[in-house]
Protein backbone atom coordinates (compact mmCIF):
# COMPACT_ATOMS: atom_id res chain seq x y z
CA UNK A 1 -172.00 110.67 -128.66
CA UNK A 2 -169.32 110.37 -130.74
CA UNK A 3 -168.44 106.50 -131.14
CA UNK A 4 -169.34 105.47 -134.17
CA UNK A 5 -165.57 106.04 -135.62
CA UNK A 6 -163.96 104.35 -133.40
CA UNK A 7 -165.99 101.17 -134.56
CA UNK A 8 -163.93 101.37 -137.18
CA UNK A 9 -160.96 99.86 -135.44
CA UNK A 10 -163.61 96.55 -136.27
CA UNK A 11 -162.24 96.32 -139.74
CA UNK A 12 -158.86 95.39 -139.14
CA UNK A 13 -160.06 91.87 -137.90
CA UNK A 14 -161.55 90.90 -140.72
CA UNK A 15 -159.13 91.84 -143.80
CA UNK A 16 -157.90 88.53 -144.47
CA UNK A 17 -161.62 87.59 -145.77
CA UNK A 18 -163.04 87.85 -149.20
CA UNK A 19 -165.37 90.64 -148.50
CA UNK A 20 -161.84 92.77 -147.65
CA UNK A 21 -162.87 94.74 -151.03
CA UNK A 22 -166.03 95.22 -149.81
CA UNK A 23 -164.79 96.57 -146.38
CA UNK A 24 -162.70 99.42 -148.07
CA UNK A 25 -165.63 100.47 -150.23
CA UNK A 26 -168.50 100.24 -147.22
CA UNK A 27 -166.16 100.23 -144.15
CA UNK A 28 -169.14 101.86 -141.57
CA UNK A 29 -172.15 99.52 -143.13
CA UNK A 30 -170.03 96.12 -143.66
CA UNK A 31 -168.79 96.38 -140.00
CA UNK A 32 -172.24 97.43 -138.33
CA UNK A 33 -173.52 94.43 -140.18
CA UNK A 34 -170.73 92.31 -138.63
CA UNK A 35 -169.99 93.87 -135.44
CA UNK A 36 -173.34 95.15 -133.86
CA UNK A 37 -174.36 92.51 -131.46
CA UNK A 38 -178.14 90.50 -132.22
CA UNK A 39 -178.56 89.96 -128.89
CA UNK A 40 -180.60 91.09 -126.32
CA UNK A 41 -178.70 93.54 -123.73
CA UNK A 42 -178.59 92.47 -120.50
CA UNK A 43 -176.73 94.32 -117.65
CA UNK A 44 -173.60 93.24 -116.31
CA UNK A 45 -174.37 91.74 -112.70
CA UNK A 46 -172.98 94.41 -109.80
CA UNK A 47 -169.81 92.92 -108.86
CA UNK A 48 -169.19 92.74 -105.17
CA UNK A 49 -167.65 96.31 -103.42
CA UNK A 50 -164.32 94.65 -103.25
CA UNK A 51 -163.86 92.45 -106.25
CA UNK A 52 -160.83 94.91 -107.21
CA UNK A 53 -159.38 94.41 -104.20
CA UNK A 54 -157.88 90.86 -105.75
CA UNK A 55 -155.36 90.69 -107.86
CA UNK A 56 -156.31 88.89 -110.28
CA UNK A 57 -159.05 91.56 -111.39
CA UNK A 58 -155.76 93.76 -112.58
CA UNK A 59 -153.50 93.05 -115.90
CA UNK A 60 -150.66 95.01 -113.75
CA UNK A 61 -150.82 95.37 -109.55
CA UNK A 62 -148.20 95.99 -107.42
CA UNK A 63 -149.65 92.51 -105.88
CA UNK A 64 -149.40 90.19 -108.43
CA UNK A 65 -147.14 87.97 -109.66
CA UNK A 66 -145.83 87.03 -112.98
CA UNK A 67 -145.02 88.82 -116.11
CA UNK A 68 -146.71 92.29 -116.15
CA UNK A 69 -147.16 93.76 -119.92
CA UNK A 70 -146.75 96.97 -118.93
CA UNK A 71 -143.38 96.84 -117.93
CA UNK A 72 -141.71 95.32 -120.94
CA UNK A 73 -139.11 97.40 -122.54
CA UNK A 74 -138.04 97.08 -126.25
CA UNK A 75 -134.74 98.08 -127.81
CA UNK A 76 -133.44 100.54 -130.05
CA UNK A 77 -133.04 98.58 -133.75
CA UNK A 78 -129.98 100.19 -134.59
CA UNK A 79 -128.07 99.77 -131.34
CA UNK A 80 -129.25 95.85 -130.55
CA UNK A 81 -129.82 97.07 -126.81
CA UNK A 82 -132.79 97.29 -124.00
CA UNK A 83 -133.85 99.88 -122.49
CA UNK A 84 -133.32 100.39 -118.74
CA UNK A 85 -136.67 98.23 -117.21
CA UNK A 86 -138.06 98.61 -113.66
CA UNK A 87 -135.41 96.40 -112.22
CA UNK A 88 -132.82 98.89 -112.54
CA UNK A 89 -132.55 101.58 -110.08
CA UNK A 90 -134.53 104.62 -109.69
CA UNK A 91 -137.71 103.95 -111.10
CA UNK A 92 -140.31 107.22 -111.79
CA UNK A 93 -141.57 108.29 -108.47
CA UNK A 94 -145.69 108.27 -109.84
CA UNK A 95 -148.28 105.89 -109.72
CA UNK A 96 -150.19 104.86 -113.50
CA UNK A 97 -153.94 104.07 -114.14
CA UNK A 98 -153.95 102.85 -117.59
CA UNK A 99 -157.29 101.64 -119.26
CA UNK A 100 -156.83 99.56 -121.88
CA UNK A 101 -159.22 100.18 -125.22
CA UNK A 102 -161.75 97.82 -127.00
CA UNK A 103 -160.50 94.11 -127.51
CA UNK A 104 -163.73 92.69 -127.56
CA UNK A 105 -165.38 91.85 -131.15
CA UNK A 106 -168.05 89.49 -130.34
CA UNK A 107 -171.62 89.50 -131.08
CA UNK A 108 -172.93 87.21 -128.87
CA UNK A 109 -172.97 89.92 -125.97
CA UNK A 110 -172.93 94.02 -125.46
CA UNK A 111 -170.46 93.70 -122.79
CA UNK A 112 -167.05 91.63 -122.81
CA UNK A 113 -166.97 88.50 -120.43
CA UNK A 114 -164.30 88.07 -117.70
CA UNK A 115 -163.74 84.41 -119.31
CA UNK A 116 -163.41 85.68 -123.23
CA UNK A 117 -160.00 84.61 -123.60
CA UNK A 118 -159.24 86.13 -127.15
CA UNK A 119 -160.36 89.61 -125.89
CA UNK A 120 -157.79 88.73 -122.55
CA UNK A 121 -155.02 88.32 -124.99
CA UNK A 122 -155.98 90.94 -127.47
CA UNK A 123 -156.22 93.18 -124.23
CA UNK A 124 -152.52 91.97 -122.80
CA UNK A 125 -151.24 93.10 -126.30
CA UNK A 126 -152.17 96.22 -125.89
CA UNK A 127 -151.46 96.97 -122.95
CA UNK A 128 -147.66 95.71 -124.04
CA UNK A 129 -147.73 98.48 -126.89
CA UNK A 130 -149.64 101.31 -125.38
CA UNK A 131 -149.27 101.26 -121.63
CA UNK A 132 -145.51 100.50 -121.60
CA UNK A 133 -144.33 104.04 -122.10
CA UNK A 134 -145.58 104.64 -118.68
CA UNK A 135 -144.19 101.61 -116.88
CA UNK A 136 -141.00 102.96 -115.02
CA UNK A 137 -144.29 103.95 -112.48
CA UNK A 138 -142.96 103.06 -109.31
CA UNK A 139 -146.89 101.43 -109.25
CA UNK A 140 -149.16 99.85 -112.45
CA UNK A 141 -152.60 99.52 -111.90
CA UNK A 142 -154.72 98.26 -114.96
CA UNK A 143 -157.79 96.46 -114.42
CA UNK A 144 -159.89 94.09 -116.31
CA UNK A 145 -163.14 95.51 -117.04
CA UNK A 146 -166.05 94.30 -119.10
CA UNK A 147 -165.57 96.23 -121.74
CA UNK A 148 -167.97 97.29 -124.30
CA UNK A 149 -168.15 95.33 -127.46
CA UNK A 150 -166.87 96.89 -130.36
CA UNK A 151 -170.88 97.01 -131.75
CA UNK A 152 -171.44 99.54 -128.97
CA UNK A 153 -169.72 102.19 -131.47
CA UNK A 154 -171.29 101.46 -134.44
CA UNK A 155 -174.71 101.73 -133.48
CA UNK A 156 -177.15 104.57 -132.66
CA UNK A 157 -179.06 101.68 -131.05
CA UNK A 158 -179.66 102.67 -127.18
CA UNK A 159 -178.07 99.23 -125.72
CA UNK A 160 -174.56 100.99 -127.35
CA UNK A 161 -175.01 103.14 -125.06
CA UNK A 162 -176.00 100.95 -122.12
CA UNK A 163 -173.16 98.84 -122.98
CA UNK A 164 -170.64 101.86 -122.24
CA UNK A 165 -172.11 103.25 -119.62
CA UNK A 166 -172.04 99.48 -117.65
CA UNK A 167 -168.49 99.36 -118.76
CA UNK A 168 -167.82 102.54 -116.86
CA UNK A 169 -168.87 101.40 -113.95
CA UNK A 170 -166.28 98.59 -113.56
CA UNK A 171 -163.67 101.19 -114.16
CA UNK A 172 -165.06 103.69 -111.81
CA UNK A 173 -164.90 101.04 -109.24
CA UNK A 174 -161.16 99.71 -109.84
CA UNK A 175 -160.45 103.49 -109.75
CA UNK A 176 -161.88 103.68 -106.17
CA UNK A 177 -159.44 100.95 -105.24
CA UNK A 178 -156.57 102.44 -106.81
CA UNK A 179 -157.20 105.14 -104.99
CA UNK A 180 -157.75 103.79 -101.61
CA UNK A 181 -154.24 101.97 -102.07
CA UNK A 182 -151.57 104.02 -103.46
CA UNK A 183 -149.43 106.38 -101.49
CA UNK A 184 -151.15 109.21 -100.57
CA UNK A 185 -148.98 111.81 -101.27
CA UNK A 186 -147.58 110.11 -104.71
CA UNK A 187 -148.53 112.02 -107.92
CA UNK A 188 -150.38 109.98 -111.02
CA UNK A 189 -151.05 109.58 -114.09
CA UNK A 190 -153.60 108.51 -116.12
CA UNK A 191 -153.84 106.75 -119.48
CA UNK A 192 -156.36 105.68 -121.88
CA UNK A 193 -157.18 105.07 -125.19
CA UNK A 194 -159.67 104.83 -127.89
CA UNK A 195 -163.00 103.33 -125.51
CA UNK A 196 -160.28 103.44 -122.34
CA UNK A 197 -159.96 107.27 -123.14
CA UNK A 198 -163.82 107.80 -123.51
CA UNK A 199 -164.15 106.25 -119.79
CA UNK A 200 -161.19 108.29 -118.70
CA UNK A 201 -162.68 111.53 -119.74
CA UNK A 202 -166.13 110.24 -117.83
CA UNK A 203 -163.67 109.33 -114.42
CA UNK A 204 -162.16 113.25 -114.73
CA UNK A 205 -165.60 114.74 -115.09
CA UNK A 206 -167.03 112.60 -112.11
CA UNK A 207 -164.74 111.08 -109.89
CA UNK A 208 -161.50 113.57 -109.79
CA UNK A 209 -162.29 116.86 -110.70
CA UNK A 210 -162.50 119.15 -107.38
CA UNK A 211 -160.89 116.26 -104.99
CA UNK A 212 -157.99 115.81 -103.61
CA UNK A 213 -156.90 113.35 -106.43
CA UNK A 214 -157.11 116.31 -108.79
CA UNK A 215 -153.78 118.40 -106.66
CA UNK A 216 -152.06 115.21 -107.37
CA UNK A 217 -152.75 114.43 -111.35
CA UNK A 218 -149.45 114.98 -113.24
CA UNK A 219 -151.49 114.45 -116.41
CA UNK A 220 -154.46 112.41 -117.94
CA UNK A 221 -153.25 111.26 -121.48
CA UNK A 222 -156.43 110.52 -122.95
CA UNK A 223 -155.36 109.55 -126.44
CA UNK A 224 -157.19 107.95 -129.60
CA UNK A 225 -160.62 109.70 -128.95
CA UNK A 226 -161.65 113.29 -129.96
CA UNK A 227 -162.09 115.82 -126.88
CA UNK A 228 -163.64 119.26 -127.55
CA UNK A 229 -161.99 122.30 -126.60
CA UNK A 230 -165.43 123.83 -126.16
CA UNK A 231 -168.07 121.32 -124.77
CA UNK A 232 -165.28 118.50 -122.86
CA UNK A 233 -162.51 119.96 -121.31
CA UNK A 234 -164.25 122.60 -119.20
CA UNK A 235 -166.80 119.35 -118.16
CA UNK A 236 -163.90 117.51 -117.37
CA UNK A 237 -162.40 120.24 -114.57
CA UNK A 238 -158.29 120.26 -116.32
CA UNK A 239 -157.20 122.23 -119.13
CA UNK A 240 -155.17 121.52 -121.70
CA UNK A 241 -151.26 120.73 -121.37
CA UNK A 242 -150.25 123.84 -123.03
CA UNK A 243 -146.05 123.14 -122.20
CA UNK A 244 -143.49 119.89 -121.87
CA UNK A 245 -143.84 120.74 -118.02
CA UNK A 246 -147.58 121.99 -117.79
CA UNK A 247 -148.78 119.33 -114.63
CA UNK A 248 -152.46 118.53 -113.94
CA UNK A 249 -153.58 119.00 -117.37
CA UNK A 250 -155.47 116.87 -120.50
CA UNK A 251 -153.07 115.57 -123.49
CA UNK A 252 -154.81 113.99 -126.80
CA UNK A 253 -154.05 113.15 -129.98
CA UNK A 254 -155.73 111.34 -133.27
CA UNK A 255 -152.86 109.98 -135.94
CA UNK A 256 -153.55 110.26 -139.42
CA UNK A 257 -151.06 109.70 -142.40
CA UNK A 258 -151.29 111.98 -145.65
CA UNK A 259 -153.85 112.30 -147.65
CA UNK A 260 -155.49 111.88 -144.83
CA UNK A 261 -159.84 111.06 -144.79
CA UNK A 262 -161.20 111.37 -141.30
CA UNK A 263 -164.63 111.82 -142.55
CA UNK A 264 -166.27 109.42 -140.56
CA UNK A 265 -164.22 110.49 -137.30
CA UNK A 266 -165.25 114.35 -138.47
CA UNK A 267 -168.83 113.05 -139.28
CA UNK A 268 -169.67 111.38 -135.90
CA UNK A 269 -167.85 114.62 -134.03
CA UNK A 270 -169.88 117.05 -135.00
CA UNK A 271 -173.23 115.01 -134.68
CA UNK A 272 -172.18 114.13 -131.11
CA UNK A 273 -173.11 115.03 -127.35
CA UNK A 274 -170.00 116.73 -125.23
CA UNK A 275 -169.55 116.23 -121.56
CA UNK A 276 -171.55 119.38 -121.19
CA UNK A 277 -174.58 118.07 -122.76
CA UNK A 278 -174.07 120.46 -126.04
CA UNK A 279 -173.28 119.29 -129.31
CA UNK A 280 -170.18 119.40 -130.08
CA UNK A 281 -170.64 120.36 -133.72
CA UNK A 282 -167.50 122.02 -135.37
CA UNK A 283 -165.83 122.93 -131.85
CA UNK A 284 -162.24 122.66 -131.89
CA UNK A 285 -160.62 119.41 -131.03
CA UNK A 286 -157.51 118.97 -128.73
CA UNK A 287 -154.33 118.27 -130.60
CA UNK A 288 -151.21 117.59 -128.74
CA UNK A 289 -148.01 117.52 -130.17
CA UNK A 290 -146.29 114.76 -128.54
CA UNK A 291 -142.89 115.09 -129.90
CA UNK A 292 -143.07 119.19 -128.60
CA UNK A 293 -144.94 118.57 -125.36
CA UNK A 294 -147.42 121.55 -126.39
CA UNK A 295 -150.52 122.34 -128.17
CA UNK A 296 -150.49 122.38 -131.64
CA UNK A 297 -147.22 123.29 -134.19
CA UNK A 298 -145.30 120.79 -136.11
CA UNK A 299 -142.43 119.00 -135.34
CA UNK A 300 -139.87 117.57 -137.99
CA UNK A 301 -139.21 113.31 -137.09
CA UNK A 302 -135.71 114.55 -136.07
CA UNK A 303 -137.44 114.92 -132.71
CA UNK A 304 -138.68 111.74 -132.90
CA UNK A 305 -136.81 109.56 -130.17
CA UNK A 306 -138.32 106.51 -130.87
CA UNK A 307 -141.07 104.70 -133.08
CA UNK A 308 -141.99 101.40 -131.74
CA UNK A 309 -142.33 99.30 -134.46
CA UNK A 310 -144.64 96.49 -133.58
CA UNK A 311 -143.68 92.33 -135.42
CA UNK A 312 -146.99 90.79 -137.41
CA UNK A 313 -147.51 89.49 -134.70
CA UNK A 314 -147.61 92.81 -132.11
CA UNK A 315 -146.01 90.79 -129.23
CA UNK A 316 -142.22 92.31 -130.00
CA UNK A 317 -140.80 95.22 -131.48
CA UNK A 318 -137.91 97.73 -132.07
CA UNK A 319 -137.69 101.48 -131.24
CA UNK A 320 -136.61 103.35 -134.60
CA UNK A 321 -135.40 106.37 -133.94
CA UNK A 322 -136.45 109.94 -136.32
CA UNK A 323 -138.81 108.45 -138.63
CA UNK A 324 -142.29 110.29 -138.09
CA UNK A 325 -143.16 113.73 -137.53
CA UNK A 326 -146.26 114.83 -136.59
CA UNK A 327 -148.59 118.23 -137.09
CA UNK A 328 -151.65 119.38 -135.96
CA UNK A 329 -153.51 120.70 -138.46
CA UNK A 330 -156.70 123.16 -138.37
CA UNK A 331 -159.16 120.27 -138.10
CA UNK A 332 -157.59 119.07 -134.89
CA UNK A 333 -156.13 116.16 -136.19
CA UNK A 334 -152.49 114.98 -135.73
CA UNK A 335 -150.73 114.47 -139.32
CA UNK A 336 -147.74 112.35 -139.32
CA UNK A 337 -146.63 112.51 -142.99
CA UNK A 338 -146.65 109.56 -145.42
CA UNK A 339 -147.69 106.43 -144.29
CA UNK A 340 -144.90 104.88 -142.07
CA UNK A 341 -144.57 100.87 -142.25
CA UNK A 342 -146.59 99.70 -138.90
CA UNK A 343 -147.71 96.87 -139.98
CA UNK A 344 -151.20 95.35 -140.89
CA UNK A 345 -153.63 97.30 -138.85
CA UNK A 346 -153.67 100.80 -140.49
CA UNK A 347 -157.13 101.41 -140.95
CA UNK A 348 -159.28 102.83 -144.53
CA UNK A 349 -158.41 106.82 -144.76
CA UNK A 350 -154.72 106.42 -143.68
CA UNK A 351 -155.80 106.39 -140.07
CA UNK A 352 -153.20 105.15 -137.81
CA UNK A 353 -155.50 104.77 -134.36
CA UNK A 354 -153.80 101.83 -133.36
CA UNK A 355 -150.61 103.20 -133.37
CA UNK A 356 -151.49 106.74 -131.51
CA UNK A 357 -149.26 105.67 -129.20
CA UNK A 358 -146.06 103.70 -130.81
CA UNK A 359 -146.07 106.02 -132.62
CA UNK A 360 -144.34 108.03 -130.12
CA UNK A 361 -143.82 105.44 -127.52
CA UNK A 362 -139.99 107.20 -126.61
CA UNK A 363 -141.45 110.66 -126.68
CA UNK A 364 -144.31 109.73 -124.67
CA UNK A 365 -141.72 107.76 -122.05
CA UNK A 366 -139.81 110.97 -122.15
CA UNK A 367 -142.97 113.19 -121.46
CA UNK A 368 -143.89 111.91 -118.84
CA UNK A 369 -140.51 111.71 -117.23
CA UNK A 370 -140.26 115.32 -117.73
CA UNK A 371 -143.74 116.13 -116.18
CA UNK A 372 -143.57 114.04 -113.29
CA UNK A 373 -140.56 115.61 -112.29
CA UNK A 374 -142.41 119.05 -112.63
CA UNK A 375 -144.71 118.21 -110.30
CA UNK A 376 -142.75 116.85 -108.01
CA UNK A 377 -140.55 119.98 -107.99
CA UNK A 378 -143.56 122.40 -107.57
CA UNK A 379 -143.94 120.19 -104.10
């Protein structure tokens, strides 16, 4: 399957040590040397039918107290103001299942622990960059899952493999309560990315295509991870979102700064397995545009409403407003000109993976916005 370039989001842990040289010249062998765990697999004990029925299983639940990450709001920097947060009135009428990527980077086990407390707050981080765009939702559901380790994708090794597919099955079952719960006749949306967007693409295929659920998806934004046109998105029952106001349909995107070297990412494509069980070879890969709403095309960073760019230390930021464009080009990648200042964690052939979504965190807020209100006025 196609994994092994998204072990590549490995290397930005380790460029503050000597061997950061090393890293740009062997970035694949240094971090499968580094990352791949030594250990045995062993698989995650079944957790009982309603673990996910506590709170405390969920970053964000309409149960539980505290701060939830996925409802801060940053401000604009050139106006010194906040954004209008949950609190105010009127908050979107749709309920968001966000899961969260790969914050695990151990090699002491295939599969993250509950009790890793680095990978928790690497996790909550993310969640405060990535899944905030969606957090007007009138309901936030992200769970905790035991993630695969970052190894998993840098391995051809079956436990990789094992590792993913026992991850799945945590987020299969916090689906199941999600969807007991929420309103019945609510729409949602769904959000992953990078290993969140691989298990998203899995929960389409298997748990929402041809149900009920599936009349009620706005739109499944599975971003960071490469989805074939051909061999995925037929597998997965939804099409692409072809318009700003197309409802019940697949959005993805992979960032990449100019000149641009996606060769691994290209590499492990085309030597990968697609939902259908066909290679997916040199099949087209779903670009959208997310400062048009549609497939494809180019957009100047005039229609860029908002970058959110993260502190060193990615716990605040600021919303700048017009500086990145963005273009898909024939390879299905998403170019977004010369290398905007993001911060630390660009990774080796200008790609920008985690910031797919800051990117465009104001478009994205405003996508959605406009998408959940065509649905609701199709009702």
């Amino acid at each position: 399957m196609a994994k092994k370039f998204l072990g590549i989001v490995a290397i930005v842990i380790v460029l503050f040590i000597a061997g950061a040289i090393l890293l740009a010249a062997f970035p694949r062998q240094i971090s499968e040397i580094v990352f791949v765990p030594s250990v045995a697999f062993e698989e995650p004990v079944a957790q009982r039918p309603d673990l996910y029925a506590e709170p405390g299983m969920w970053y964000s639940h309409p149960d539980l107290s505290g701060e939830d990450p996925a409802r801060w709001q940053p401000a604009y920097s050139d106006e010194g103001r906040t954004l209008p947060t949950p609190a105010d009135p009127a908050p979107g009428n749709f309920a968001l299942f966000f899961i969260h990527p790969t914050s695990y980077v151990e090699r002491d086990s295939w599969n993250a622990r509950f009790s890793d407390a680095q990978a928790e707050h690497t996790a909550r981080t993310y969640i405060r960059g990535m899944a905030t765009p969606f957090g007007k939702a009138s309901e936030i559901w992200i769970p905790r899952y035991r993630q695969a380790a970052i190894g998993a994708f840098l391995t051809d090794k079956p436990e990789g493999q094992m590792a993913i597919d026992a991850a799945y099955q945590d987020v299969a079952q916090a689906y199941a309560e999600f969807r007991k719960n929420i309103d019945p006749e609510i729409p949602i949306v769904l959000v992953g990315h990078s290993q969140g967007s691989l298990h998203l693409m899995r929960l389409l295929k298997e748990e929402i295509a041809a149900t009920p659920e599936a009349d009620r998806l706005v739109a499944a934004y599975a971003i960071g991870w490469p989805i074939s046109v051909e061999h995925d998105l037929p597998a997965m029952g939804f099409s692409a979102c072809s318009e700003p106001t197309s409802t019940g349909c697949v959005i993805s995107w992979s960032s990449f700064a100019e000149p641009a070297d996606p060769s691994d990412l290209l590499e492990s494509y085309s030597s990968s397995t697609g939902l259908d069980g066909k290679p997916r070879g040199d099949s087209a890969i779903l670009c959208s545009n997310p400062l048009t709403g549609g497939l494809g095309g180019a957009a100047e960073a005039a229609r860029n409403l908002g970058t959110l760019v993260p502190d060193n230390s990615l716990s605040d930021g600021a919303l700048v407003r017009s500086s990145v464009p963005a273009r898909c080009d024939d390879r299905g990648l998403l170019l977004i000109g010369d290398p905007p200042q993001m911060g630390n964690y660009v990774l080796p052939g200008n790609n920008y993976h985690v910031y797919d979504i800051p990117l465009f965190w104001a478009n994205t807020q405003a996508d959605v916005e406009m998408r959940v209100d065509a649905w609701l006025q199709s009702r």
